[in-house]
C-alpha atoms as a PDB file:
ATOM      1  CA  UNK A   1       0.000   0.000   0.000  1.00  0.00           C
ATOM      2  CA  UNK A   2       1.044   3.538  -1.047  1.00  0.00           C
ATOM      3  CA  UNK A   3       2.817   5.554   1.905  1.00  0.00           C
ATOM      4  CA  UNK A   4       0.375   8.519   2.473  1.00  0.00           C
ATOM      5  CA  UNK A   5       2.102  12.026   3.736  1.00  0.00           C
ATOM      6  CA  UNK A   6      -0.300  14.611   5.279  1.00  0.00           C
ATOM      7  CA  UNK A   7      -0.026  18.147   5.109  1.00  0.00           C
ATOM      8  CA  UNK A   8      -2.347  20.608   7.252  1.00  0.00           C
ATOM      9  CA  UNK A   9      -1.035  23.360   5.700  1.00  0.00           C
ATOM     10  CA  UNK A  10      -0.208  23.553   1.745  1.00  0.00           C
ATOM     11  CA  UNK A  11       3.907  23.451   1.063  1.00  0.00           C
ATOM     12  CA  UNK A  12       5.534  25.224  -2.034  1.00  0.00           C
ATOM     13  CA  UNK A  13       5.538  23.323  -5.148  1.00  0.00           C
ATOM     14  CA  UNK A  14       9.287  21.855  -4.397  1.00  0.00           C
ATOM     15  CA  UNK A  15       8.600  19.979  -1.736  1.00  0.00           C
ATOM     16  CA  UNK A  16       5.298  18.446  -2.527  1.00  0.00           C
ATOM     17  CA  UNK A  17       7.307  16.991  -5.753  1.00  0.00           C
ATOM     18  CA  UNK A  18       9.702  15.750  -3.173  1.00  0.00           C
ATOM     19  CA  UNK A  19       7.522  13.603  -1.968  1.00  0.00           C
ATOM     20  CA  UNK A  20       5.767  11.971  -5.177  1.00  0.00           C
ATOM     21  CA  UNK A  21       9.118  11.652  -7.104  1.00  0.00           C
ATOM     22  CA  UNK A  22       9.366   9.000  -3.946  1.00  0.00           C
ATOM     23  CA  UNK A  23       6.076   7.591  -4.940  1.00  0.00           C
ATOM     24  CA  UNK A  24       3.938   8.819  -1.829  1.00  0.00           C
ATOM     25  CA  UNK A  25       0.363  10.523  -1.673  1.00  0.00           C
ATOM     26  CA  UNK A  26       0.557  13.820  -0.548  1.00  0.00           C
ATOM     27  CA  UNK A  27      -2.479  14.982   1.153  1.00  0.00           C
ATOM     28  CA  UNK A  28      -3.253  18.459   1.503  1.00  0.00           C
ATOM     29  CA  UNK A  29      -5.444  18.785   4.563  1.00  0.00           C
ATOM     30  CA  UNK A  30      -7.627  22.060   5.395  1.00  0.00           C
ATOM     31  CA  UNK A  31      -6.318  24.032   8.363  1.00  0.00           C
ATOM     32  CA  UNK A  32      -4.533  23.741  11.834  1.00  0.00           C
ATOM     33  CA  UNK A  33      -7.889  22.547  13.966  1.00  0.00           C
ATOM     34  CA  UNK A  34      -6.628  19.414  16.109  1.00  0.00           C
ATOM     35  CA  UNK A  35      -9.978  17.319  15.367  1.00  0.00           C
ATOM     36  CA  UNK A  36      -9.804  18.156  11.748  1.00  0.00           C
ATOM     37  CA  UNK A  37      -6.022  17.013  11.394  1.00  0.00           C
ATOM     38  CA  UNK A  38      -6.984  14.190  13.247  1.00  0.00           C
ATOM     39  CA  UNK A  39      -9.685  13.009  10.693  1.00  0.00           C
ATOM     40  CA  UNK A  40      -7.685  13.656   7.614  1.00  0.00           C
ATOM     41  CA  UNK A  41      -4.508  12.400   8.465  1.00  0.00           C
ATOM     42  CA  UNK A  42      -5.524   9.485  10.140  1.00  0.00           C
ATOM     43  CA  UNK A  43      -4.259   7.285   7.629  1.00  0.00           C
ATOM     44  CA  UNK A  44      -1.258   9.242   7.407  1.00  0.00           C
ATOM     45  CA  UNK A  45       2.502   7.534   7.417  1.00  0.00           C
ATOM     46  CA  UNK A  46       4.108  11.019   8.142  1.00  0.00           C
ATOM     47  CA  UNK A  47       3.352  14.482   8.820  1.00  0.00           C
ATOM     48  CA  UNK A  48       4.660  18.423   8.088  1.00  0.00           C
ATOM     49  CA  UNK A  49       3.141  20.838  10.478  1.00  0.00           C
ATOM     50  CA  UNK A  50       3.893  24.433  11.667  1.00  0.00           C
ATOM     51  CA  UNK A  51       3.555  26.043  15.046  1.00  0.00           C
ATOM     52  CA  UNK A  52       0.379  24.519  15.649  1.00  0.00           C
ATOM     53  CA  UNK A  53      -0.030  22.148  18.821  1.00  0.00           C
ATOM     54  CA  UNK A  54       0.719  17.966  17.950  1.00  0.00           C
ATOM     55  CA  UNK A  55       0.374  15.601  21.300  1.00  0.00           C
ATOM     56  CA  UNK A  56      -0.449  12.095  22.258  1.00  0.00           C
ATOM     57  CA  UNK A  57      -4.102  12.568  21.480  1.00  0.00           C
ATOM     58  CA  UNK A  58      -3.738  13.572  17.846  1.00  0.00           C
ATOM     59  CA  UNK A  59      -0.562  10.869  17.276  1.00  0.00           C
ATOM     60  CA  UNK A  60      -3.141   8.200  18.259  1.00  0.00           C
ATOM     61  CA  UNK A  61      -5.444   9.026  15.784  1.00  0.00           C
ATOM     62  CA  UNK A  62      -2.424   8.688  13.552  1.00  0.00           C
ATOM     63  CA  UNK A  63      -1.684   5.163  14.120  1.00  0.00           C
ATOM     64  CA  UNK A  64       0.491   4.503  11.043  1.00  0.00           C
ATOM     65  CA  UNK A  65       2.387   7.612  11.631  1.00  0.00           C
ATOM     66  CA  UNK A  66       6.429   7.036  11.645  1.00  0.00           C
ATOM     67  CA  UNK A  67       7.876  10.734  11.287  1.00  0.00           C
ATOM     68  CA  UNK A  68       6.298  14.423  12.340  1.00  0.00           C
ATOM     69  CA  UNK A  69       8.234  17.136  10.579  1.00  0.00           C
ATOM     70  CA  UNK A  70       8.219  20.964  11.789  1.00  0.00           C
ATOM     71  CA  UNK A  71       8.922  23.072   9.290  1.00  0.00           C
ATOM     72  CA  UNK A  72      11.141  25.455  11.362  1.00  0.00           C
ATOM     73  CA  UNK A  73      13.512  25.567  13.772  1.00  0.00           C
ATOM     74  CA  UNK A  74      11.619  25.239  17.554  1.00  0.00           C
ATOM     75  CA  UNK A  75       9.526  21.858  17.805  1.00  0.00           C
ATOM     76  CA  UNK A  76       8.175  22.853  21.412  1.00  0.00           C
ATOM     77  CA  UNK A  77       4.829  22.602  19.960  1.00  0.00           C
ATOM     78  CA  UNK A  78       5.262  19.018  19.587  1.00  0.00           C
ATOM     79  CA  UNK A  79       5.108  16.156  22.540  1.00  0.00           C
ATOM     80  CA  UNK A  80       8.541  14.576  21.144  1.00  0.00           C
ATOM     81  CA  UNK A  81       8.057  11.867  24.950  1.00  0.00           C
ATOM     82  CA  UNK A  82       4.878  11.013  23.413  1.00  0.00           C
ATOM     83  CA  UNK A  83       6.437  10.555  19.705  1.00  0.00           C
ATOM     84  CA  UNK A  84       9.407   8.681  21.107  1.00  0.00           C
ATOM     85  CA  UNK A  85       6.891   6.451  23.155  1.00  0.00           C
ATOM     86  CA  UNK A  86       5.660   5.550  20.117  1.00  0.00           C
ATOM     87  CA  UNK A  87       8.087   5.352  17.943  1.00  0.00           C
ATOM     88  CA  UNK A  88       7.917   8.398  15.809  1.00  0.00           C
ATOM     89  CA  UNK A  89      10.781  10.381  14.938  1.00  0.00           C
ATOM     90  CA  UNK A  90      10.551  14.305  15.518  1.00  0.00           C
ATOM     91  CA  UNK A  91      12.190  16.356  12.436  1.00  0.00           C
ATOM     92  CA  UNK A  92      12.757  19.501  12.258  1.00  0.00           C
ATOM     93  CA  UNK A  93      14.426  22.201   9.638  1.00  0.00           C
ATOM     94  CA  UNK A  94      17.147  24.194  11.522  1.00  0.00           C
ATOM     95  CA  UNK A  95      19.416  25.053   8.676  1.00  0.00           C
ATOM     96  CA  UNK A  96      17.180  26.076   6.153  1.00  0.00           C
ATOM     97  CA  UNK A  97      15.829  29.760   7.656  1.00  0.00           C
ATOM     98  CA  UNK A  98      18.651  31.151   9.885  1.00  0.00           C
ATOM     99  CA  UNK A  99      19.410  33.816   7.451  1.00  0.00           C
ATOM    100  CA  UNK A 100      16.206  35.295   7.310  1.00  0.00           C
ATOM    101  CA  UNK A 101      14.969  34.935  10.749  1.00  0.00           C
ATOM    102  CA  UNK A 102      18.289  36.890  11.172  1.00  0.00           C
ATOM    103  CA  UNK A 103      17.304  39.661   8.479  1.00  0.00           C
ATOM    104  CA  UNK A 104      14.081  40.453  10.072  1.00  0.00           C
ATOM    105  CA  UNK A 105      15.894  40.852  13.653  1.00  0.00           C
ATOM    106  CA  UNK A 106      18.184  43.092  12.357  1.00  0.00           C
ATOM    107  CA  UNK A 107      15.036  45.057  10.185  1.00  0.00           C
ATOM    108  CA  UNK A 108      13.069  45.045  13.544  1.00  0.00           C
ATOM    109  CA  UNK A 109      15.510  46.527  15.502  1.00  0.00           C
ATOM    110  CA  UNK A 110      16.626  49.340  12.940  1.00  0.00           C
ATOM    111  CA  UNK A 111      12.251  49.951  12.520  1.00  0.00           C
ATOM    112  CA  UNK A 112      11.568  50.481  16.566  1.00  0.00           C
ATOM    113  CA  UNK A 113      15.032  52.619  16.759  1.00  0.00           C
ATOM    114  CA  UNK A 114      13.351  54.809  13.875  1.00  0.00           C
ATOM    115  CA  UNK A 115       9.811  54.581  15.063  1.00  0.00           C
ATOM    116  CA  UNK A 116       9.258  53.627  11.315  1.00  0.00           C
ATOM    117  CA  UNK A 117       5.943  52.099  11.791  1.00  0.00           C
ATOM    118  CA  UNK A 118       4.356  54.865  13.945  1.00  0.00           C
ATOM    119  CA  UNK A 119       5.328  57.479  11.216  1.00  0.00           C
ATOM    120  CA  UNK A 120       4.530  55.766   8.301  1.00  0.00           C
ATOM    121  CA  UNK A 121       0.872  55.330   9.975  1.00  0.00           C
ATOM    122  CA  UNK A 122       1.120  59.155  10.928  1.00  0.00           C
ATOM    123  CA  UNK A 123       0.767  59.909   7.102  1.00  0.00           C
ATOM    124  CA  UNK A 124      -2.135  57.758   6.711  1.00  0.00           C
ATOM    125  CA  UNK A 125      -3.836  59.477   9.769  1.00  0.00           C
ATOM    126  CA  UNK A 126      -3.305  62.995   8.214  1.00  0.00           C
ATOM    127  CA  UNK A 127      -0.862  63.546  11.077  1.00  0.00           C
ATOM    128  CA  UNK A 128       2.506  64.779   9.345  1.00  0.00           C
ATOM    129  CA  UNK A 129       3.591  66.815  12.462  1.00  0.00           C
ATOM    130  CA  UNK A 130       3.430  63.147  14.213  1.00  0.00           C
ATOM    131  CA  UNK A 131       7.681  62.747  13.531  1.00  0.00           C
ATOM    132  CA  UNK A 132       7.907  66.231  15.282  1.00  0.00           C
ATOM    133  CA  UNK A 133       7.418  64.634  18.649  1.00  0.00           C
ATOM    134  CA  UNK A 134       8.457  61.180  18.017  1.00  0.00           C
ATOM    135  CA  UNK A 135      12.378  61.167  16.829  1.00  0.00           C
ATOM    136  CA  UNK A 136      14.041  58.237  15.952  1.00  0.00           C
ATOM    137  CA  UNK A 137      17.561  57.091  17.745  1.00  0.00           C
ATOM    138  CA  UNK A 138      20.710  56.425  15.520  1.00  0.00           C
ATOM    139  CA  UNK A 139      21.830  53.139  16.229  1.00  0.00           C
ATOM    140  CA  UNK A 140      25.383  53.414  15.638  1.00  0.00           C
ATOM    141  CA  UNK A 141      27.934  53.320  18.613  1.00  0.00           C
ATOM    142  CA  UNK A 142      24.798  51.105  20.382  1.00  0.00           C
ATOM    143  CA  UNK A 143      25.371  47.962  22.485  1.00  0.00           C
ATOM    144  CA  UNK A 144      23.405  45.215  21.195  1.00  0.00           C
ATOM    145  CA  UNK A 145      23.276  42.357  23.333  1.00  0.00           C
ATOM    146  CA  UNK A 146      21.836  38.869  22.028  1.00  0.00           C
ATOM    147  CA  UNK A 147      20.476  36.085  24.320  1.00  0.00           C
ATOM    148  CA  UNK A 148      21.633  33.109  22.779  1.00  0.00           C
ATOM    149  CA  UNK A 149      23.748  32.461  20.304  1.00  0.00           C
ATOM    150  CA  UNK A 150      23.375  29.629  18.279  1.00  0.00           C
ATOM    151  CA  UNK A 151      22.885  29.567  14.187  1.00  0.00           C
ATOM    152  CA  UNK A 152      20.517  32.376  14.641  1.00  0.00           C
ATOM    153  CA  UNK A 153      22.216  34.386  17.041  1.00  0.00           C
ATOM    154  CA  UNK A 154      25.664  34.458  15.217  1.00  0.00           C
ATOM    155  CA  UNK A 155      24.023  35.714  12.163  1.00  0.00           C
ATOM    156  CA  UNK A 156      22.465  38.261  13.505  1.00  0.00           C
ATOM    157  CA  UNK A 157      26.111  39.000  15.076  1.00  0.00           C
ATOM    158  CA  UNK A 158      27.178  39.000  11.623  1.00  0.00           C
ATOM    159  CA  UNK A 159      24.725  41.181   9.877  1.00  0.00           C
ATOM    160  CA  UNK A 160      24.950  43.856  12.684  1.00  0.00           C
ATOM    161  CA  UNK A 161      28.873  43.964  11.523  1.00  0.00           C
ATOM    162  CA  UNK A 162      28.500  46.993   9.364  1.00  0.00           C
ATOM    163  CA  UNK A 163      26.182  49.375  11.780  1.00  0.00           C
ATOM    164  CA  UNK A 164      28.864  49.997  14.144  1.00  0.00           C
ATOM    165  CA  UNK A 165      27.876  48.696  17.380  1.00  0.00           C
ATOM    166  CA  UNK A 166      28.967  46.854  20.015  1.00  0.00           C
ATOM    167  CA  UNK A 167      27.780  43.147  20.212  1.00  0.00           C
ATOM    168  CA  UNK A 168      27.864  41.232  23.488  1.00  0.00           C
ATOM    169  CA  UNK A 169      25.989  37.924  23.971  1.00  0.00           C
ATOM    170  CA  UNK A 170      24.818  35.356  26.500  1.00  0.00           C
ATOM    171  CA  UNK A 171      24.934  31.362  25.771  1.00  0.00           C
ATOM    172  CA  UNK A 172      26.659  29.172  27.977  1.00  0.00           C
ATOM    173  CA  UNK A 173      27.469  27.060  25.452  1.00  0.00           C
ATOM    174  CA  UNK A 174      29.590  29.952  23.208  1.00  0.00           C
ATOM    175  CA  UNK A 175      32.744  31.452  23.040  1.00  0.00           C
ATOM    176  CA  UNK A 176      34.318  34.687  22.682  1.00  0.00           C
ATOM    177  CA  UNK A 177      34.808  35.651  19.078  1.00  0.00           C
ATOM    178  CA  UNK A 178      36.646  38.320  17.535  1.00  0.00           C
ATOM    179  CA  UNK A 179      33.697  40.449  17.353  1.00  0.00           C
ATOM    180  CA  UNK A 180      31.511  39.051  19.983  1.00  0.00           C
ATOM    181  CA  UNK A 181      31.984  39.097  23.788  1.00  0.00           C
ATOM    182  CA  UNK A 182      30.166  36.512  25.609  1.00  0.00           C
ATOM    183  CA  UNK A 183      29.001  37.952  29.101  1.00  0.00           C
ATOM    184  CA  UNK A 184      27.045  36.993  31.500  1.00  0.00           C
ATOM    185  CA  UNK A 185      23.344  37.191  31.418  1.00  0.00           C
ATOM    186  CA  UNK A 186      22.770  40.471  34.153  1.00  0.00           C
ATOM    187  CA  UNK A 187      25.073  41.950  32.074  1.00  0.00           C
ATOM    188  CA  UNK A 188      23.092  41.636  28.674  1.00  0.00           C
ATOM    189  CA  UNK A 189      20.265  43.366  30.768  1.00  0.00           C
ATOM    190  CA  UNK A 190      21.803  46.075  32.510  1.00  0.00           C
ATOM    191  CA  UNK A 191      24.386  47.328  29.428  1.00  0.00           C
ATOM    192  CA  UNK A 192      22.532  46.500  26.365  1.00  0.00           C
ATOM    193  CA  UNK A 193      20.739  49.203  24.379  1.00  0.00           C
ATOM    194  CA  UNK A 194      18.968  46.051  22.677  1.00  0.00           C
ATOM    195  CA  UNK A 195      17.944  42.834  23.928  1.00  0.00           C
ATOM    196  CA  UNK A 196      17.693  40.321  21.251  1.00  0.00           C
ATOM    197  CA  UNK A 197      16.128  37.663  22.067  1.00  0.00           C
ATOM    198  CA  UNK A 198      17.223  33.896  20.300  1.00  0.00           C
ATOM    199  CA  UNK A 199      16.786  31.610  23.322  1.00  0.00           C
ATOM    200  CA  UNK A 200      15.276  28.376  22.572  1.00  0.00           C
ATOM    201  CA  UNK A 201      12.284  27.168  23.887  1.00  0.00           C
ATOM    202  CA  UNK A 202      12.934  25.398  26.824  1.00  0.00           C
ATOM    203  CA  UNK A 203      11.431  24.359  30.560  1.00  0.00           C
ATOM    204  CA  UNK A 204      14.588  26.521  32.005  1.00  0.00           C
ATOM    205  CA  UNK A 205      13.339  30.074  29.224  1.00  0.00           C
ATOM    206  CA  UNK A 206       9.320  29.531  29.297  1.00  0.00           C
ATOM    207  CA  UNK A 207       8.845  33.020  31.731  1.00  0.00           C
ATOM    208  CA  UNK A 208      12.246  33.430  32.081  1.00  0.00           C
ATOM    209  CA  UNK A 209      12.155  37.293  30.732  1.00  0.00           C
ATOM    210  CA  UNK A 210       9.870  39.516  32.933  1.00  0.00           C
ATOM    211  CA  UNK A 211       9.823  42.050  35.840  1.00  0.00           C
ATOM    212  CA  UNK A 212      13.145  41.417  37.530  1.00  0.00           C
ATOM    213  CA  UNK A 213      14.941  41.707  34.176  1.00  0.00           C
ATOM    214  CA  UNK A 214      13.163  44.979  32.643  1.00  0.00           C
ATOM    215  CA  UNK A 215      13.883  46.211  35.983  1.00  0.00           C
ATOM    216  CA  UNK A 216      18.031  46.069  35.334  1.00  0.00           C
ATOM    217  CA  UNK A 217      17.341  47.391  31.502  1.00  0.00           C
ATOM    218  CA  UNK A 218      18.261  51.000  30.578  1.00  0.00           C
ATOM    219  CA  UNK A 219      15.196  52.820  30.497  1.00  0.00           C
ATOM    220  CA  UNK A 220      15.835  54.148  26.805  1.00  0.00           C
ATOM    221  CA  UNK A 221      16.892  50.377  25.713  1.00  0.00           C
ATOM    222  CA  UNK A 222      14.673  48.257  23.655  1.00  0.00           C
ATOM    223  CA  UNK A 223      13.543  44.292  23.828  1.00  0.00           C
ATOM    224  CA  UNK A 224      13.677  42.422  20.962  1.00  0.00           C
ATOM    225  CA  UNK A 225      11.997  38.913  20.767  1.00  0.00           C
ATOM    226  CA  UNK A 226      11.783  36.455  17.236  1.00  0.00           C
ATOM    227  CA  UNK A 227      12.299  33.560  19.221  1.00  0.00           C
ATOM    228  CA  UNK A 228       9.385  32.277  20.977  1.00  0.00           C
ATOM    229  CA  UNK A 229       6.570  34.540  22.750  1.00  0.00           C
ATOM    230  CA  UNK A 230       6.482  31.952  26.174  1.00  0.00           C
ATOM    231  CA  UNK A 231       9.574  33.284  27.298  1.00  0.00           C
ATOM    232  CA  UNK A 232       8.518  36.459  27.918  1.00  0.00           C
ATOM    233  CA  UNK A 233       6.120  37.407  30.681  1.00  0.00           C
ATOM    234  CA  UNK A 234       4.039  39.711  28.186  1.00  0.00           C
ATOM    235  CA  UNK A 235       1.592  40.928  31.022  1.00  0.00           C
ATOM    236  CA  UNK A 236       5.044  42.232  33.036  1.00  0.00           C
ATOM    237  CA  UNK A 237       6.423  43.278  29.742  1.00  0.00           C
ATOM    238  CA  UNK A 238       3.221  45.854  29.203  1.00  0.00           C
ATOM    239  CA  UNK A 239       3.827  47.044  32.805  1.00  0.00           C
ATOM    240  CA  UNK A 240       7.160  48.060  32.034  1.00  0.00           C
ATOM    241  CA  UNK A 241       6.418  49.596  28.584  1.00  0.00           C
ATOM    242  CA  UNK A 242       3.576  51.330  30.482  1.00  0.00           C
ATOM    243  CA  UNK A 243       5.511  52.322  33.062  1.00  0.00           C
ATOM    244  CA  UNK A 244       8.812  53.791  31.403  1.00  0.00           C
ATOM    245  CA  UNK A 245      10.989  51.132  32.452  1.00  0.00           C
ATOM    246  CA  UNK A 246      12.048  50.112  28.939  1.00  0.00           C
ATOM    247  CA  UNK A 247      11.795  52.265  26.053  1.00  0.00           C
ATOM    248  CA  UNK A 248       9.956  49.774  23.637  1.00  0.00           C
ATOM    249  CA  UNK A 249       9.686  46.544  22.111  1.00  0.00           C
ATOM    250  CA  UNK A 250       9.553  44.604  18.564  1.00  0.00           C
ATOM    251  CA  UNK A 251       7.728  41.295  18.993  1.00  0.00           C
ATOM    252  CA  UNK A 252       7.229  38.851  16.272  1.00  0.00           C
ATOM    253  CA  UNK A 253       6.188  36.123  18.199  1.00  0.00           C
ATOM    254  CA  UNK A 254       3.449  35.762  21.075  1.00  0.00           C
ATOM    255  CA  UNK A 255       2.819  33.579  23.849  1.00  0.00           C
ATOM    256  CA  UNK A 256      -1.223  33.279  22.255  1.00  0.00           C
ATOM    257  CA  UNK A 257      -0.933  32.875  18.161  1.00  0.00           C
ATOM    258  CA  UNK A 258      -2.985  34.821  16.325  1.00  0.00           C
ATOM    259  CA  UNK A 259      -2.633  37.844  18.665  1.00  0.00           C
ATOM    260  CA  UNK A 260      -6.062  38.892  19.760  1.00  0.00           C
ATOM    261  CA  UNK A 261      -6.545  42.380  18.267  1.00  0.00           C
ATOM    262  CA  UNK A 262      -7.775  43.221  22.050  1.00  0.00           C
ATOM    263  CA  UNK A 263      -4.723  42.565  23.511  1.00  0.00           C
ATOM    264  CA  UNK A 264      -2.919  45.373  25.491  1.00  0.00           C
ATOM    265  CA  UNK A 265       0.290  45.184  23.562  1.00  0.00           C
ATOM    266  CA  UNK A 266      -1.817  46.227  19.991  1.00  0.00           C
ATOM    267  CA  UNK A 267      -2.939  49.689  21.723  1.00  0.00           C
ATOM    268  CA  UNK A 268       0.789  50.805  23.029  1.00  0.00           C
ATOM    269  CA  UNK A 269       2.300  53.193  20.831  1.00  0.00           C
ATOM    270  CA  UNK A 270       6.006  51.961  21.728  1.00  0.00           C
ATOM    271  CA  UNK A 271       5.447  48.711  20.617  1.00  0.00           C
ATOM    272  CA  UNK A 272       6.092  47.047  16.986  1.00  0.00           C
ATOM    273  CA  UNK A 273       4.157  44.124  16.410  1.00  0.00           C
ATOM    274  CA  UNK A 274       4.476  41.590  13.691  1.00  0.00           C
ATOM    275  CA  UNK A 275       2.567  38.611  12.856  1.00  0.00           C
ATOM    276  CA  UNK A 276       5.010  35.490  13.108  1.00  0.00           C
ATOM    277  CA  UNK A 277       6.932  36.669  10.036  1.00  0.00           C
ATOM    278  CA  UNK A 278      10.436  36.102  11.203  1.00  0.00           C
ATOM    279  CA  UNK A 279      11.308  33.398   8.691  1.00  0.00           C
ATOM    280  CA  UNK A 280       8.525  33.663   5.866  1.00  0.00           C
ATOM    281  CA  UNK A 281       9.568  34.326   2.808  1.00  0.00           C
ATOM    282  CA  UNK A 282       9.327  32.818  -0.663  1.00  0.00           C
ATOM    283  CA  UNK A 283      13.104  31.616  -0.442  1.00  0.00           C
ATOM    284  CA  UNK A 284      12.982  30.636   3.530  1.00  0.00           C
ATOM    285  CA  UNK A 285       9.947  28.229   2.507  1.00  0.00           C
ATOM    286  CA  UNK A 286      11.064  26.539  -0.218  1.00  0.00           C
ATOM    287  CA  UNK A 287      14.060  25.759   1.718  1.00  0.00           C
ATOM    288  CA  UNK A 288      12.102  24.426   4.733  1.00  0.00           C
ATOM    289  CA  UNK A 289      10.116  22.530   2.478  1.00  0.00           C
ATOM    290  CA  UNK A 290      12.935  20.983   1.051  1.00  0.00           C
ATOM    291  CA  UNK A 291      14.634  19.662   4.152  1.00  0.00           C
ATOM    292  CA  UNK A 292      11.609  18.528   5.820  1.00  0.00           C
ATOM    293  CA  UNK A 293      10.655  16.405   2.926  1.00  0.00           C
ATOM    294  CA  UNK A 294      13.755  15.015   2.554  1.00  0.00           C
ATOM    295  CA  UNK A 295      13.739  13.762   5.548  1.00  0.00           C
ATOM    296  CA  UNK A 296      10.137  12.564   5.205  1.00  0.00           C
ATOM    297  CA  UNK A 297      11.615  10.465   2.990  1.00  0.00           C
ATOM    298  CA  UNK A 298      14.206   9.538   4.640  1.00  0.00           C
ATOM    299  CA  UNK A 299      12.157   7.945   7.470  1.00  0.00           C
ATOM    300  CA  UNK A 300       9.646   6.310   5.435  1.00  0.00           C
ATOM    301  CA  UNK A 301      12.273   4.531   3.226  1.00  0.00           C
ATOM    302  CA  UNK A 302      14.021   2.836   6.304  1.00  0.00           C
ATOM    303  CA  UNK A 303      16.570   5.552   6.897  1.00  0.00           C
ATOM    304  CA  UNK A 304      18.240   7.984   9.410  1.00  0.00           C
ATOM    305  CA  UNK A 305      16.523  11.325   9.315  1.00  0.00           C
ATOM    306  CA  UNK A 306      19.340  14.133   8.809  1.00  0.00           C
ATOM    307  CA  UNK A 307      17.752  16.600  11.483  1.00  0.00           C
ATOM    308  CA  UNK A 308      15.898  14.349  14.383  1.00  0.00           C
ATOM    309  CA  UNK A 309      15.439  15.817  17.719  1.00  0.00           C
ATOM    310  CA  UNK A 310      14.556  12.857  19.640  1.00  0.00           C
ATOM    311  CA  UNK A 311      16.480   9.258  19.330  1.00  0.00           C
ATOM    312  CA  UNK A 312      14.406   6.095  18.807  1.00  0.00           C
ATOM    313  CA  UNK A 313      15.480   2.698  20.306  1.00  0.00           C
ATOM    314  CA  UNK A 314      16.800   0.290  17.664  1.00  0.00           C
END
């Protein structure tokens, strides 16, 4: 019988052929909702997914499934005990989006030091004066200090090369570079003029960013966050914003995904919000696609998957 691959979400063209050159069905399902994935991919041998949640519960009603793929980089969506349990590898894409998940920290940071969105909505709201009272900051001669500082980290490290700032970062798994001091973490805080943040997500980061650290932030410094919205305690971080303790913030990613347009972080002006954009783009898919199905394939011809995060038993 025919191996069947499910997709939730549609895939760019490249991968989807992937997958048939290797002679499986690809089934493109109809949205994220846990008891819809669980009806059409119940005959399913593998699965791609996104951020969305994947736990014991839907795996069951999967019982032919032998690989989950994320296309991206964090997998904390997934219950990887539960797949291991069962005997499914976990896959995920960590090469393929570094570059642009890097580009948009580095475009974030450069639009909240401008106050680029704020003035380009001015214009629309008749309200040219607006950039008057609301200057930008030059970034140059800035300390930019990046929590973690893996693949993602060290590229934004290396596209902040040419502004002429300082970069410091905290991982205690780096080393010094040339152009990079590793510090310790109080000192990212309390010296930084922006807080990038590329932590994983991880029991020891979920709420590990709130009060006590905005608290040792400059008051004019920013907070930066592409890497996952749990680590932040966002009802702490709109008491600081609120408060003056920190001078803004440019979130792409949220602890609740979409972002509820009533949420207090959508009406403070010293905010930039994005929706989850980090790593989407026409180039940063394909490539995702690419590796996840290859591995897809990997699995369900018998192989070793290039990019597993858990380890199954022999």
């Amino acid at each position: 019988m025919t191996q069947q691959v499910y997709l939730p979400d549609d895939i760019p063209a490249v991968g989807k052929k992937i997958l048939t050159d290797a002679g499986f069905d690809v089934i493109v399902g109809s949205g994220r909702d846990r008891d819809v994935m669980k009806k059409e991919g119940s005959n399913a041998n593998a699965v791609l997914i996104g951020t969305q949640p994947f736990d014991a519960d839907i795996m069951d009603a999967m019982p032919n499934l032998k690989v989950i793929a994320r296309n991206g980089v964090g997998y904390d969506a997934v219950d990887v005990e539960a797949a291991t349990e069962r005997g499914i590898y976990v896959v995920n894409t960590p090469k393929a989006l570094s570059d642009s998940v890097a580009e948009t920290a580095v475009l974030e940071l450069l639009a909240i030091s401008k106050n680029l969105y704020q003035d380009s909505k001015a214009i629309y709201d008749d309200n040219w004066k607006y950039r008057k009272t609301h200057p930008g900051r030059d970034v140059a001669g800035k300390t930019v200090g990046i929590l973690g500082f893996g693949r993602i980290g060290q590229q934004v490290a290396k596209k902040l090369s040419g502004f002429d700032v300082n970069v410091i970062a905290y991982d205690p798994f780096a080393k010094s570079t040339d152009t990079v001091e590793i510090v310790d973490r109080d000192t990212i805080f309390k010296t930084s003029d922006y807080v990038m943040v590329h932590l994983p997500a991880l029991p020891e980061t979920e709420h590990s960013i709130g009060t006590a650290e905005f608290k040792m932030m400059k008051n004019d410094a920013y907070l930066i966050n592409l890497a996952r919205g749990i680590i932040i305690v966002e009802s702490e971080l709109v008491d600081a914003l609120k408060n003056g303790d920190i001078a803004g913030a440019a979130l792409d990613v949220f602890e609740a995904e979409p972002l509820p347009v009533t949420d207090e972080l959508v009406s403070l002006e010293n905010v930039l919000l994005t929706p989850h954009i980090a790593s989407n783009t026409i180039e940063t898919n394909a490539r995702m696609a690419v590796d996840a199905t290859q591995d897809i394939v990997r699995v369900l011809h018998g192989d070793q998957p290039n990019s597993a995060v858990n380890r199954l038993d022999d």
